[in-house]
PDB file of N, CA and C in Angstrom:
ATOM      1  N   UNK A   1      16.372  16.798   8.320  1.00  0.00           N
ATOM      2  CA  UNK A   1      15.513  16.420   7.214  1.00  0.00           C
ATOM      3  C   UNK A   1      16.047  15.180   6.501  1.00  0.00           C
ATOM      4  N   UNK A   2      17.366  14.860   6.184  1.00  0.00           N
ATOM      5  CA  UNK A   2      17.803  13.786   5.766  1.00  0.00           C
ATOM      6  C   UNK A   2      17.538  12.567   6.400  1.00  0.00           C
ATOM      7  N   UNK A   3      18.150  12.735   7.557  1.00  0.00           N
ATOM      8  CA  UNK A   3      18.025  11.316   8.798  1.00  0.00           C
ATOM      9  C   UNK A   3      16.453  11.095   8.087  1.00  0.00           C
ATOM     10  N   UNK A   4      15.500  12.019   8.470  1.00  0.00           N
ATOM     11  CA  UNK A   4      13.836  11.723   8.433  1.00  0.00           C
ATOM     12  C   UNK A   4      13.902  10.657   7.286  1.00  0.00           C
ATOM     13  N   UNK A   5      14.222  11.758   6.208  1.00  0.00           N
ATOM     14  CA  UNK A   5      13.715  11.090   5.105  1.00  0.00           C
ATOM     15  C   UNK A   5      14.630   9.010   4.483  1.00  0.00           C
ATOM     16  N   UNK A   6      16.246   9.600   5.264  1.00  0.00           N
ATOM     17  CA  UNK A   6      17.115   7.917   5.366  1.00  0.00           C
ATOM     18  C   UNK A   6      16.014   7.294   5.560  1.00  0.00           C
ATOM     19  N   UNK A   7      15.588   7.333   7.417  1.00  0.00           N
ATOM     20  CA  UNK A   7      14.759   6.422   7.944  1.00  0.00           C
ATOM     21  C   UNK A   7      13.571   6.262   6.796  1.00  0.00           C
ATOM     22  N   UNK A   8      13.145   7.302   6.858  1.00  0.00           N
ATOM     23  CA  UNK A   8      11.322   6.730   6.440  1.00  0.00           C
ATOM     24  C   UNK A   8      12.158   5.820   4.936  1.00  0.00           C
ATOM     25  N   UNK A   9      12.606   6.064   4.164  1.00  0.00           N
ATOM     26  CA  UNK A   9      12.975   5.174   2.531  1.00  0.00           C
ATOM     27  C   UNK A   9      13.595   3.998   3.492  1.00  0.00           C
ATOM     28  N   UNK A  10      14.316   3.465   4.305  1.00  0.00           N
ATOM     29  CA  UNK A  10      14.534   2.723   5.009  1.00  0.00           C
ATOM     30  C   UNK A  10      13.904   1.464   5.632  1.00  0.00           C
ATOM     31  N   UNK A  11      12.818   2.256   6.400  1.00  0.00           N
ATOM     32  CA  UNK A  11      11.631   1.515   6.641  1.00  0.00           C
ATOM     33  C   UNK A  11      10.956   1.205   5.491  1.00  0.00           C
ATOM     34  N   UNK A  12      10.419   1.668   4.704  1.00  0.00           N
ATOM     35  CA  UNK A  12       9.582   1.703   3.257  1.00  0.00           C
ATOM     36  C   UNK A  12      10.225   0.611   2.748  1.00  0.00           C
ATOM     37  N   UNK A  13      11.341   0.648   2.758  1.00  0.00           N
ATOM     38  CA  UNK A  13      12.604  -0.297   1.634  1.00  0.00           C
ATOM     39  C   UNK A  13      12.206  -1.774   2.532  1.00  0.00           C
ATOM     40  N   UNK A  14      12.194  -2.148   3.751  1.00  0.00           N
ATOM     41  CA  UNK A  14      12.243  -3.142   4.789  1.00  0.00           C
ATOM     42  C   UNK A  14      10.656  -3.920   4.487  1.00  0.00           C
ATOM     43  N   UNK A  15       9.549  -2.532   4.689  1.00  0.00           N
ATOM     44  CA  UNK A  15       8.871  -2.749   4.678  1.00  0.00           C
ATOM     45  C   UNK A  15       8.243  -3.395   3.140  1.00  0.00           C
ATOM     46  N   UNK A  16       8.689  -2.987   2.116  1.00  0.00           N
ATOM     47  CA  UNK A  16       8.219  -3.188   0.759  1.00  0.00           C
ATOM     48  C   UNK A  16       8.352  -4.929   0.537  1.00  0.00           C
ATOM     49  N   UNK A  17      10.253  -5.093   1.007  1.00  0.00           N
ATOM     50  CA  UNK A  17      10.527  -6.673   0.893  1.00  0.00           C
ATOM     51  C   UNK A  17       9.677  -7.803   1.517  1.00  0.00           C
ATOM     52  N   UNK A  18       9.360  -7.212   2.490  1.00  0.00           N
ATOM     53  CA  UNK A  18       8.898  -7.957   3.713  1.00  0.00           C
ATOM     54  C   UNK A  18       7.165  -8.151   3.148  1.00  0.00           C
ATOM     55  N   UNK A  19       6.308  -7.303   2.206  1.00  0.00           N
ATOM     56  CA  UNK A  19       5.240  -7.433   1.671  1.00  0.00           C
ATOM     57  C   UNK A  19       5.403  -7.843   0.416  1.00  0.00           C
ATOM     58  N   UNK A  20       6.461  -7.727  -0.604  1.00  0.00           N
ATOM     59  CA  UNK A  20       6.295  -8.402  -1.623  1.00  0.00           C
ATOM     60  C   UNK A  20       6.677  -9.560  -1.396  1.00  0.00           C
ATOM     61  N   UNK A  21       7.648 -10.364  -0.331  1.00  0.00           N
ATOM     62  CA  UNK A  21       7.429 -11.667  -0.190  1.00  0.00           C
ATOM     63  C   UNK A  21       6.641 -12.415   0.384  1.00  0.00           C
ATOM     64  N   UNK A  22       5.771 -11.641   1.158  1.00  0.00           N
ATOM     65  CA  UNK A  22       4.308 -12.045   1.551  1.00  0.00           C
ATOM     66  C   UNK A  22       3.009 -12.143   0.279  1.00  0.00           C
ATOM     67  N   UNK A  23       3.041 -11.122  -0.273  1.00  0.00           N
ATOM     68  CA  UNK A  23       2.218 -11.479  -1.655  1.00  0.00           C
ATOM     69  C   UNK A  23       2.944 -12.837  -2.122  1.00  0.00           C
ATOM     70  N   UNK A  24       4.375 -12.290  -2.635  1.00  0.00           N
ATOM     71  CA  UNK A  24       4.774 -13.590  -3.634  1.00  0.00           C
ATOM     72  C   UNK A  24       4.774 -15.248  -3.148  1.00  0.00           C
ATOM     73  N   UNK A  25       4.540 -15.657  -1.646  1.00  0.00           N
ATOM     74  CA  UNK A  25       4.428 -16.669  -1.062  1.00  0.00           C
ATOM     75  C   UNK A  25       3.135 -17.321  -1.107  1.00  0.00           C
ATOM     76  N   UNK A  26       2.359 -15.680  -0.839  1.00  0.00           N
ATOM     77  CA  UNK A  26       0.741 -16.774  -1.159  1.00  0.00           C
ATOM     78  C   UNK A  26       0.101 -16.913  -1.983  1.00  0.00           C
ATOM     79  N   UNK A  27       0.631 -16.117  -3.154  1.00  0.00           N
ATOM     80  CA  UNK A  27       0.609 -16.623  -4.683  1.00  0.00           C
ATOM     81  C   UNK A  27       1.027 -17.620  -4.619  1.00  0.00           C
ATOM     82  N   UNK A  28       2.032 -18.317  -4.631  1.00  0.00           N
ATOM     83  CA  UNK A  28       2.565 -19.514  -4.891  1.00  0.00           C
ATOM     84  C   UNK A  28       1.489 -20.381  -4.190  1.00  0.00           C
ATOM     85  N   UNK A  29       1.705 -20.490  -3.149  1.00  0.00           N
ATOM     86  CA  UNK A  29       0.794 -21.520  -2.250  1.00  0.00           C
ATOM     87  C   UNK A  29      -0.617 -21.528  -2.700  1.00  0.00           C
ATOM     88  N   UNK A  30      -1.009 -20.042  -3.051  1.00  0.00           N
ATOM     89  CA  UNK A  30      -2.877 -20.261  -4.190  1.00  0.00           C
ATOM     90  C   UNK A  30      -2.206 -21.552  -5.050  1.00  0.00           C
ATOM     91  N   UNK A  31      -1.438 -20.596  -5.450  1.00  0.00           N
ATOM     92  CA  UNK A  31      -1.345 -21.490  -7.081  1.00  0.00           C
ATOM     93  C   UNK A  31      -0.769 -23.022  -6.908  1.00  0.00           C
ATOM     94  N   UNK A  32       0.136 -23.620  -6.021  1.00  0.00           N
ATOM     95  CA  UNK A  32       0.277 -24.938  -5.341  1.00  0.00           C
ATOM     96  C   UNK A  32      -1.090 -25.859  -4.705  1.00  0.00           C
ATOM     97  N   UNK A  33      -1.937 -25.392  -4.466  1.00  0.00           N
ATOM     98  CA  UNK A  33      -2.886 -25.481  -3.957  1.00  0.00           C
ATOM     99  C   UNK A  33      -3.893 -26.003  -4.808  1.00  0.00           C
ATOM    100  N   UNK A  34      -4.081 -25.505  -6.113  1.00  0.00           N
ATOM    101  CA  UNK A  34      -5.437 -25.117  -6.981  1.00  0.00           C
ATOM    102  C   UNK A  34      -6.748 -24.804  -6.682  1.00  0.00           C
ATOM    103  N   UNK A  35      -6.712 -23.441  -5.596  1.00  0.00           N
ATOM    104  CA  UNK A  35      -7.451 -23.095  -5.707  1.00  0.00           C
ATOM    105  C   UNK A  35      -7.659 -21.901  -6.859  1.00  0.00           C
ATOM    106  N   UNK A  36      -8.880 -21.264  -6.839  1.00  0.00           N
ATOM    107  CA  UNK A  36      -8.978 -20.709  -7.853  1.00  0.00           C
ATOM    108  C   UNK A  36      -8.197 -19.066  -7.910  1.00  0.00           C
ATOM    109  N   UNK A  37      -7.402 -18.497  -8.607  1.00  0.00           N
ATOM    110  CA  UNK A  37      -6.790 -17.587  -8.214  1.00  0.00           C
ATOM    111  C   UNK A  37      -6.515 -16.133  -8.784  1.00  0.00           C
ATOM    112  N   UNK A  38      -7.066 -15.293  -8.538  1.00  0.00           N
ATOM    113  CA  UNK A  38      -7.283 -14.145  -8.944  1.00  0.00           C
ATOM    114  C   UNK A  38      -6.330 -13.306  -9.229  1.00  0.00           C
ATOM    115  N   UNK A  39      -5.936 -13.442 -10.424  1.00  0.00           N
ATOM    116  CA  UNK A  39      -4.325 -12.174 -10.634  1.00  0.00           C
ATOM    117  C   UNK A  39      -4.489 -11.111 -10.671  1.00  0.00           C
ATOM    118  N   UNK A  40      -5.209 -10.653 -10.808  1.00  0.00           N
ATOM    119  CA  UNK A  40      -5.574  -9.304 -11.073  1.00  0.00           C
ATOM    120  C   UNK A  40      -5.640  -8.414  -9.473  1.00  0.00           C
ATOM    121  N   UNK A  41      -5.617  -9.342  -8.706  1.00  0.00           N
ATOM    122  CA  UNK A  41      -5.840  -8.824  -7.353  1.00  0.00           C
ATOM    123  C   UNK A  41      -4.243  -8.543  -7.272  1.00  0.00           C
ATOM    124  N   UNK A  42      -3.436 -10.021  -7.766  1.00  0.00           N
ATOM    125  CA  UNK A  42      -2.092  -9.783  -6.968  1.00  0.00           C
ATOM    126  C   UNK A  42      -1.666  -9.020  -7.055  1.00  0.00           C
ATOM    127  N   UNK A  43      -1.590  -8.913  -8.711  1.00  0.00           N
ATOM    128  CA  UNK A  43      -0.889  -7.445  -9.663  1.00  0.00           C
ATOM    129  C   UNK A  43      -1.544  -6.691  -8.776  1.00  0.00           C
ATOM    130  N   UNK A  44      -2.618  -6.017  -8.186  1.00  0.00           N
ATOM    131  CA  UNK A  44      -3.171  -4.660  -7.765  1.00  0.00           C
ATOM    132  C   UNK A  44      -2.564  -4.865  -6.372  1.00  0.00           C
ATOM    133  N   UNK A  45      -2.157  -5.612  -5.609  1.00  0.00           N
ATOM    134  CA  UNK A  45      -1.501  -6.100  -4.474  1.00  0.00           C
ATOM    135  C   UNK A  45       0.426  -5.681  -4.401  1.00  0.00           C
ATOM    136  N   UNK A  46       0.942  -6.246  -5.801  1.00  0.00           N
ATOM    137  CA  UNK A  46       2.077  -6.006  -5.741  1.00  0.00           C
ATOM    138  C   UNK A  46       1.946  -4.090  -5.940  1.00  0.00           C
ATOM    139  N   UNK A  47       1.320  -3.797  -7.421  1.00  0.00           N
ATOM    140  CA  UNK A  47       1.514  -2.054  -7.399  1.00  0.00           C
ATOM    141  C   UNK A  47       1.448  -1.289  -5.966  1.00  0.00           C
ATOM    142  N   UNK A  48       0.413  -1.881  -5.246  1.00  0.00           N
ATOM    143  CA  UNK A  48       0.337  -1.235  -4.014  1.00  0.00           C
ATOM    144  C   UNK A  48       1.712  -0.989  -3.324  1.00  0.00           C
ATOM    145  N   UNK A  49       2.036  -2.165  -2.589  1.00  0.00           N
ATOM    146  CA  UNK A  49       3.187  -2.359  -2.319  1.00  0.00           C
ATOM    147  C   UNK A  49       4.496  -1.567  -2.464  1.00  0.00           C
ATOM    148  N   UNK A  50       4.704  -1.466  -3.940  1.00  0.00           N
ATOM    149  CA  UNK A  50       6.216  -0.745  -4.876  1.00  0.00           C
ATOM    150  C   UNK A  50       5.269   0.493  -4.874  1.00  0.00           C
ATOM    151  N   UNK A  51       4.158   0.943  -4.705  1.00  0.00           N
ATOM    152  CA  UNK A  51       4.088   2.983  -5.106  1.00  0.00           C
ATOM    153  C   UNK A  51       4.153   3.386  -3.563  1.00  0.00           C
ATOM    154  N   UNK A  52       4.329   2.783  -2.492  1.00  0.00           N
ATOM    155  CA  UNK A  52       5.368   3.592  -1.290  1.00  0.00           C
ATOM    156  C   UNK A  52       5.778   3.317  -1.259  1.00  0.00           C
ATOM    157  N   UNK A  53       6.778   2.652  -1.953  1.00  0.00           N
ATOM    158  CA  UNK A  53       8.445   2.090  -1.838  1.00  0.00           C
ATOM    159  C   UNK A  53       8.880   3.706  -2.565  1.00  0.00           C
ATOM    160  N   UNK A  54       8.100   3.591  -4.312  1.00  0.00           N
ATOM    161  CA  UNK A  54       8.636   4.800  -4.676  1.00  0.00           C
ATOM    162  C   UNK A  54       9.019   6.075  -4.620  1.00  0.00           C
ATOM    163  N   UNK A  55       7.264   6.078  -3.407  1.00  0.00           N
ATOM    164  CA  UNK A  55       7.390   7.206  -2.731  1.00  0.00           C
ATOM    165  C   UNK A  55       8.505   7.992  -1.933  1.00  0.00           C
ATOM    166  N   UNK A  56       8.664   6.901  -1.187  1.00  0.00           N
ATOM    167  CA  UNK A  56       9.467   6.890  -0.032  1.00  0.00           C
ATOM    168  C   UNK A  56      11.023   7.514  -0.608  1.00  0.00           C
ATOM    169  N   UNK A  57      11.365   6.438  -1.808  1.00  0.00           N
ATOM    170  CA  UNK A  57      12.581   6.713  -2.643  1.00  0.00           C
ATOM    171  C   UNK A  57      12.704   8.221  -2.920  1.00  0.00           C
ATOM    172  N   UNK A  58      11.465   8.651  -3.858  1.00  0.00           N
ATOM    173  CA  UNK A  58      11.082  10.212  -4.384  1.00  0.00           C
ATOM    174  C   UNK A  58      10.995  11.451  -2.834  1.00  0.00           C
ATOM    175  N   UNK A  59      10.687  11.133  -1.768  1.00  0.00           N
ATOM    176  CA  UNK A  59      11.587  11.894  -1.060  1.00  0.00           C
ATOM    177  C   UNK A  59      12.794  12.509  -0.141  1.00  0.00           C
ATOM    178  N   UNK A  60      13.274  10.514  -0.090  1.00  0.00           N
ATOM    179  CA  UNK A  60      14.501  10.786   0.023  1.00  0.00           C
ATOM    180  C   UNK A  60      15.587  11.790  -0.682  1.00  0.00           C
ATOM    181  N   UNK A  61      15.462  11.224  -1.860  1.00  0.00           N
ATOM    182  CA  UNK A  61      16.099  11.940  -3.295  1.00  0.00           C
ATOM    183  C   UNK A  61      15.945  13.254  -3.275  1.00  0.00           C
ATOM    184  N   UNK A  62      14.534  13.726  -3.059  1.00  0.00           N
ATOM    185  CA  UNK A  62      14.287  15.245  -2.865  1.00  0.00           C
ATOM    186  C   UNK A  62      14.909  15.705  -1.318  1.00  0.00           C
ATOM    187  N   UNK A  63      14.517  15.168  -0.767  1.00  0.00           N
ATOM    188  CA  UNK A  63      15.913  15.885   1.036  1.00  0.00           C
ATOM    189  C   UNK A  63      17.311  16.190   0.201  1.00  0.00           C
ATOM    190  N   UNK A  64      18.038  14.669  -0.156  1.00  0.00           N
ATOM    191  CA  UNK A  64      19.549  14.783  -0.574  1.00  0.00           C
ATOM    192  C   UNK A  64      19.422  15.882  -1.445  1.00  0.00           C
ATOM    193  N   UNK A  65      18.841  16.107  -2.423  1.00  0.00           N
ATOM    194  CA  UNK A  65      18.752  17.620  -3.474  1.00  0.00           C
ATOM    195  C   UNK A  65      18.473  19.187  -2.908  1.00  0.00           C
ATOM    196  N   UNK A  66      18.193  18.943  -1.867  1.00  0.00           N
ATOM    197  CA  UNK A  66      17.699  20.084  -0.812  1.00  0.00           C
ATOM    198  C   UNK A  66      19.040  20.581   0.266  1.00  0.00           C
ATOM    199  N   UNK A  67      19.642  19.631   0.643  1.00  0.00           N
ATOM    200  CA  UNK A  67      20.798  19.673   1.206  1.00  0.00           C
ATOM    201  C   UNK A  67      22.017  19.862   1.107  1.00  0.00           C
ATOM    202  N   UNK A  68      22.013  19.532  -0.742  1.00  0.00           N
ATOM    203  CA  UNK A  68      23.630  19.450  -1.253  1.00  0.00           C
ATOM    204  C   UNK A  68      23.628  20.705  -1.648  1.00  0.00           C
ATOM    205  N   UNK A  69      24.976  21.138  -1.966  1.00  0.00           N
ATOM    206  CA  UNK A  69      25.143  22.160  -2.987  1.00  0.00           C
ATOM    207  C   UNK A  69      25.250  22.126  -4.550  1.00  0.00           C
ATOM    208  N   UNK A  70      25.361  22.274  -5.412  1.00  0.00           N
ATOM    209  CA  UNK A  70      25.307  22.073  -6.616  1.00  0.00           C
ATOM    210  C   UNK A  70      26.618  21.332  -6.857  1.00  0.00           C
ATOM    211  N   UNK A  71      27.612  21.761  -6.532  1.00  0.00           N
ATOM    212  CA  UNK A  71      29.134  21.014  -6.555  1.00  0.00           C
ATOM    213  C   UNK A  71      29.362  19.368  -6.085  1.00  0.00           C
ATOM    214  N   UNK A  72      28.380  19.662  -4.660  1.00  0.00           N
ATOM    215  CA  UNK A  72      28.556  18.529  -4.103  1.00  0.00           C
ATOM    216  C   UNK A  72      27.575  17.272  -4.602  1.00  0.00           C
ATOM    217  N   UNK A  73      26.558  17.969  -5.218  1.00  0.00           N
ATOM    218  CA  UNK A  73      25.671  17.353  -6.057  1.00  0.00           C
ATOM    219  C   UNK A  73      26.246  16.310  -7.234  1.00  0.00           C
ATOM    220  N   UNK A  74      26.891  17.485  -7.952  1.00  0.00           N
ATOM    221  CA  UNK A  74      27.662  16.742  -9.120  1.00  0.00           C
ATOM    222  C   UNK A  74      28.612  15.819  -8.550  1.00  0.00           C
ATOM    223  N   UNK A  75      29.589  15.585  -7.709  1.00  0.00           N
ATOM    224  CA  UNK A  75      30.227  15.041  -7.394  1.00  0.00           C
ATOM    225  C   UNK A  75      29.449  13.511  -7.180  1.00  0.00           C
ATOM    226  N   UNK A  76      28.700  13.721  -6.249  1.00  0.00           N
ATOM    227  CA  UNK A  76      27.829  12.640  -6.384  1.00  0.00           C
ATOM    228  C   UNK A  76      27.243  11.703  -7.521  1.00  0.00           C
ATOM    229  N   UNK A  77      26.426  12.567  -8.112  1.00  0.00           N
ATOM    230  CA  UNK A  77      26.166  12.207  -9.944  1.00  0.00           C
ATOM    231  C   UNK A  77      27.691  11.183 -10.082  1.00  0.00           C
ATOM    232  N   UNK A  78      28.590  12.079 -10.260  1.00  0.00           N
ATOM    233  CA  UNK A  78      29.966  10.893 -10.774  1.00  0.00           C
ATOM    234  C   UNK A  78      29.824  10.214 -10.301  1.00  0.00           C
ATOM    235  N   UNK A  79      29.749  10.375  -8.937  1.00  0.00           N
ATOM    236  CA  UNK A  79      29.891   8.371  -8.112  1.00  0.00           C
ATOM    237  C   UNK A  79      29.207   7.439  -8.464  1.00  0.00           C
ATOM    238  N   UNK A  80      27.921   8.182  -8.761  1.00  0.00           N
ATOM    239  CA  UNK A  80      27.133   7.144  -8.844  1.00  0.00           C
ATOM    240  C   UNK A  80      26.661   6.500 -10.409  1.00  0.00           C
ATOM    241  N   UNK A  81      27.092   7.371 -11.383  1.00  0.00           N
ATOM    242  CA  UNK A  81      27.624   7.048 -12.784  1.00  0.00           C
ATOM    243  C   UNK A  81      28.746   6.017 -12.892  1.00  0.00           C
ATOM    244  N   UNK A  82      29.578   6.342 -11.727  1.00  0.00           N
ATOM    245  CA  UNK A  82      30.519   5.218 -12.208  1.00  0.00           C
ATOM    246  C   UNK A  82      30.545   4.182 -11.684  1.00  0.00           C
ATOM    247  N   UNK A  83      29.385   3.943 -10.814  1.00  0.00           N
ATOM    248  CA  UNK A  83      28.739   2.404 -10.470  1.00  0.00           C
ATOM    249  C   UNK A  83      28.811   1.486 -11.860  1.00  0.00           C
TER     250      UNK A  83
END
């Protein structure tokens, strides 16, 4: 269940960069351009994008919580607190 869920937030994560710099390029180039340019699309373009990124994140997170033990849980928490 972990591996699954690594991969799929993995791909998601690859995949998210790889579309928000595709939005954010041809924004620019609209907007280099002057043609006329619709933000409201992009914005609805970028949300798309980041809510299966989040997704993806939200079940990774839920596997690792499924797998640990409560001890090993917390242990974790510290590590990653003391980032």
């Amino acid at each position: 269940m972990l591996k699954s869920a690594m991969a799929e937030f993995y791909a998601e994560k690859r995949a998210y960069q790889k579309n928000n710099s595709r939005i954010r390029n041809r924004l620019l180039l609209d907007l280099k351009s002057g043609v006329k340019v619709d933000l409201k699309q992009y914005e609805k373009s970028f949300k798309e994008v980041e809510e299966e990124y989040i997704k993806a994140r939200i079940a990774f997170y839920v596997a690792v919580a499924e797998i640990l033990d409560t001890e090993t849980m917390d242990k974790l928490l510290e590590k990653i607190w003391e980032w």
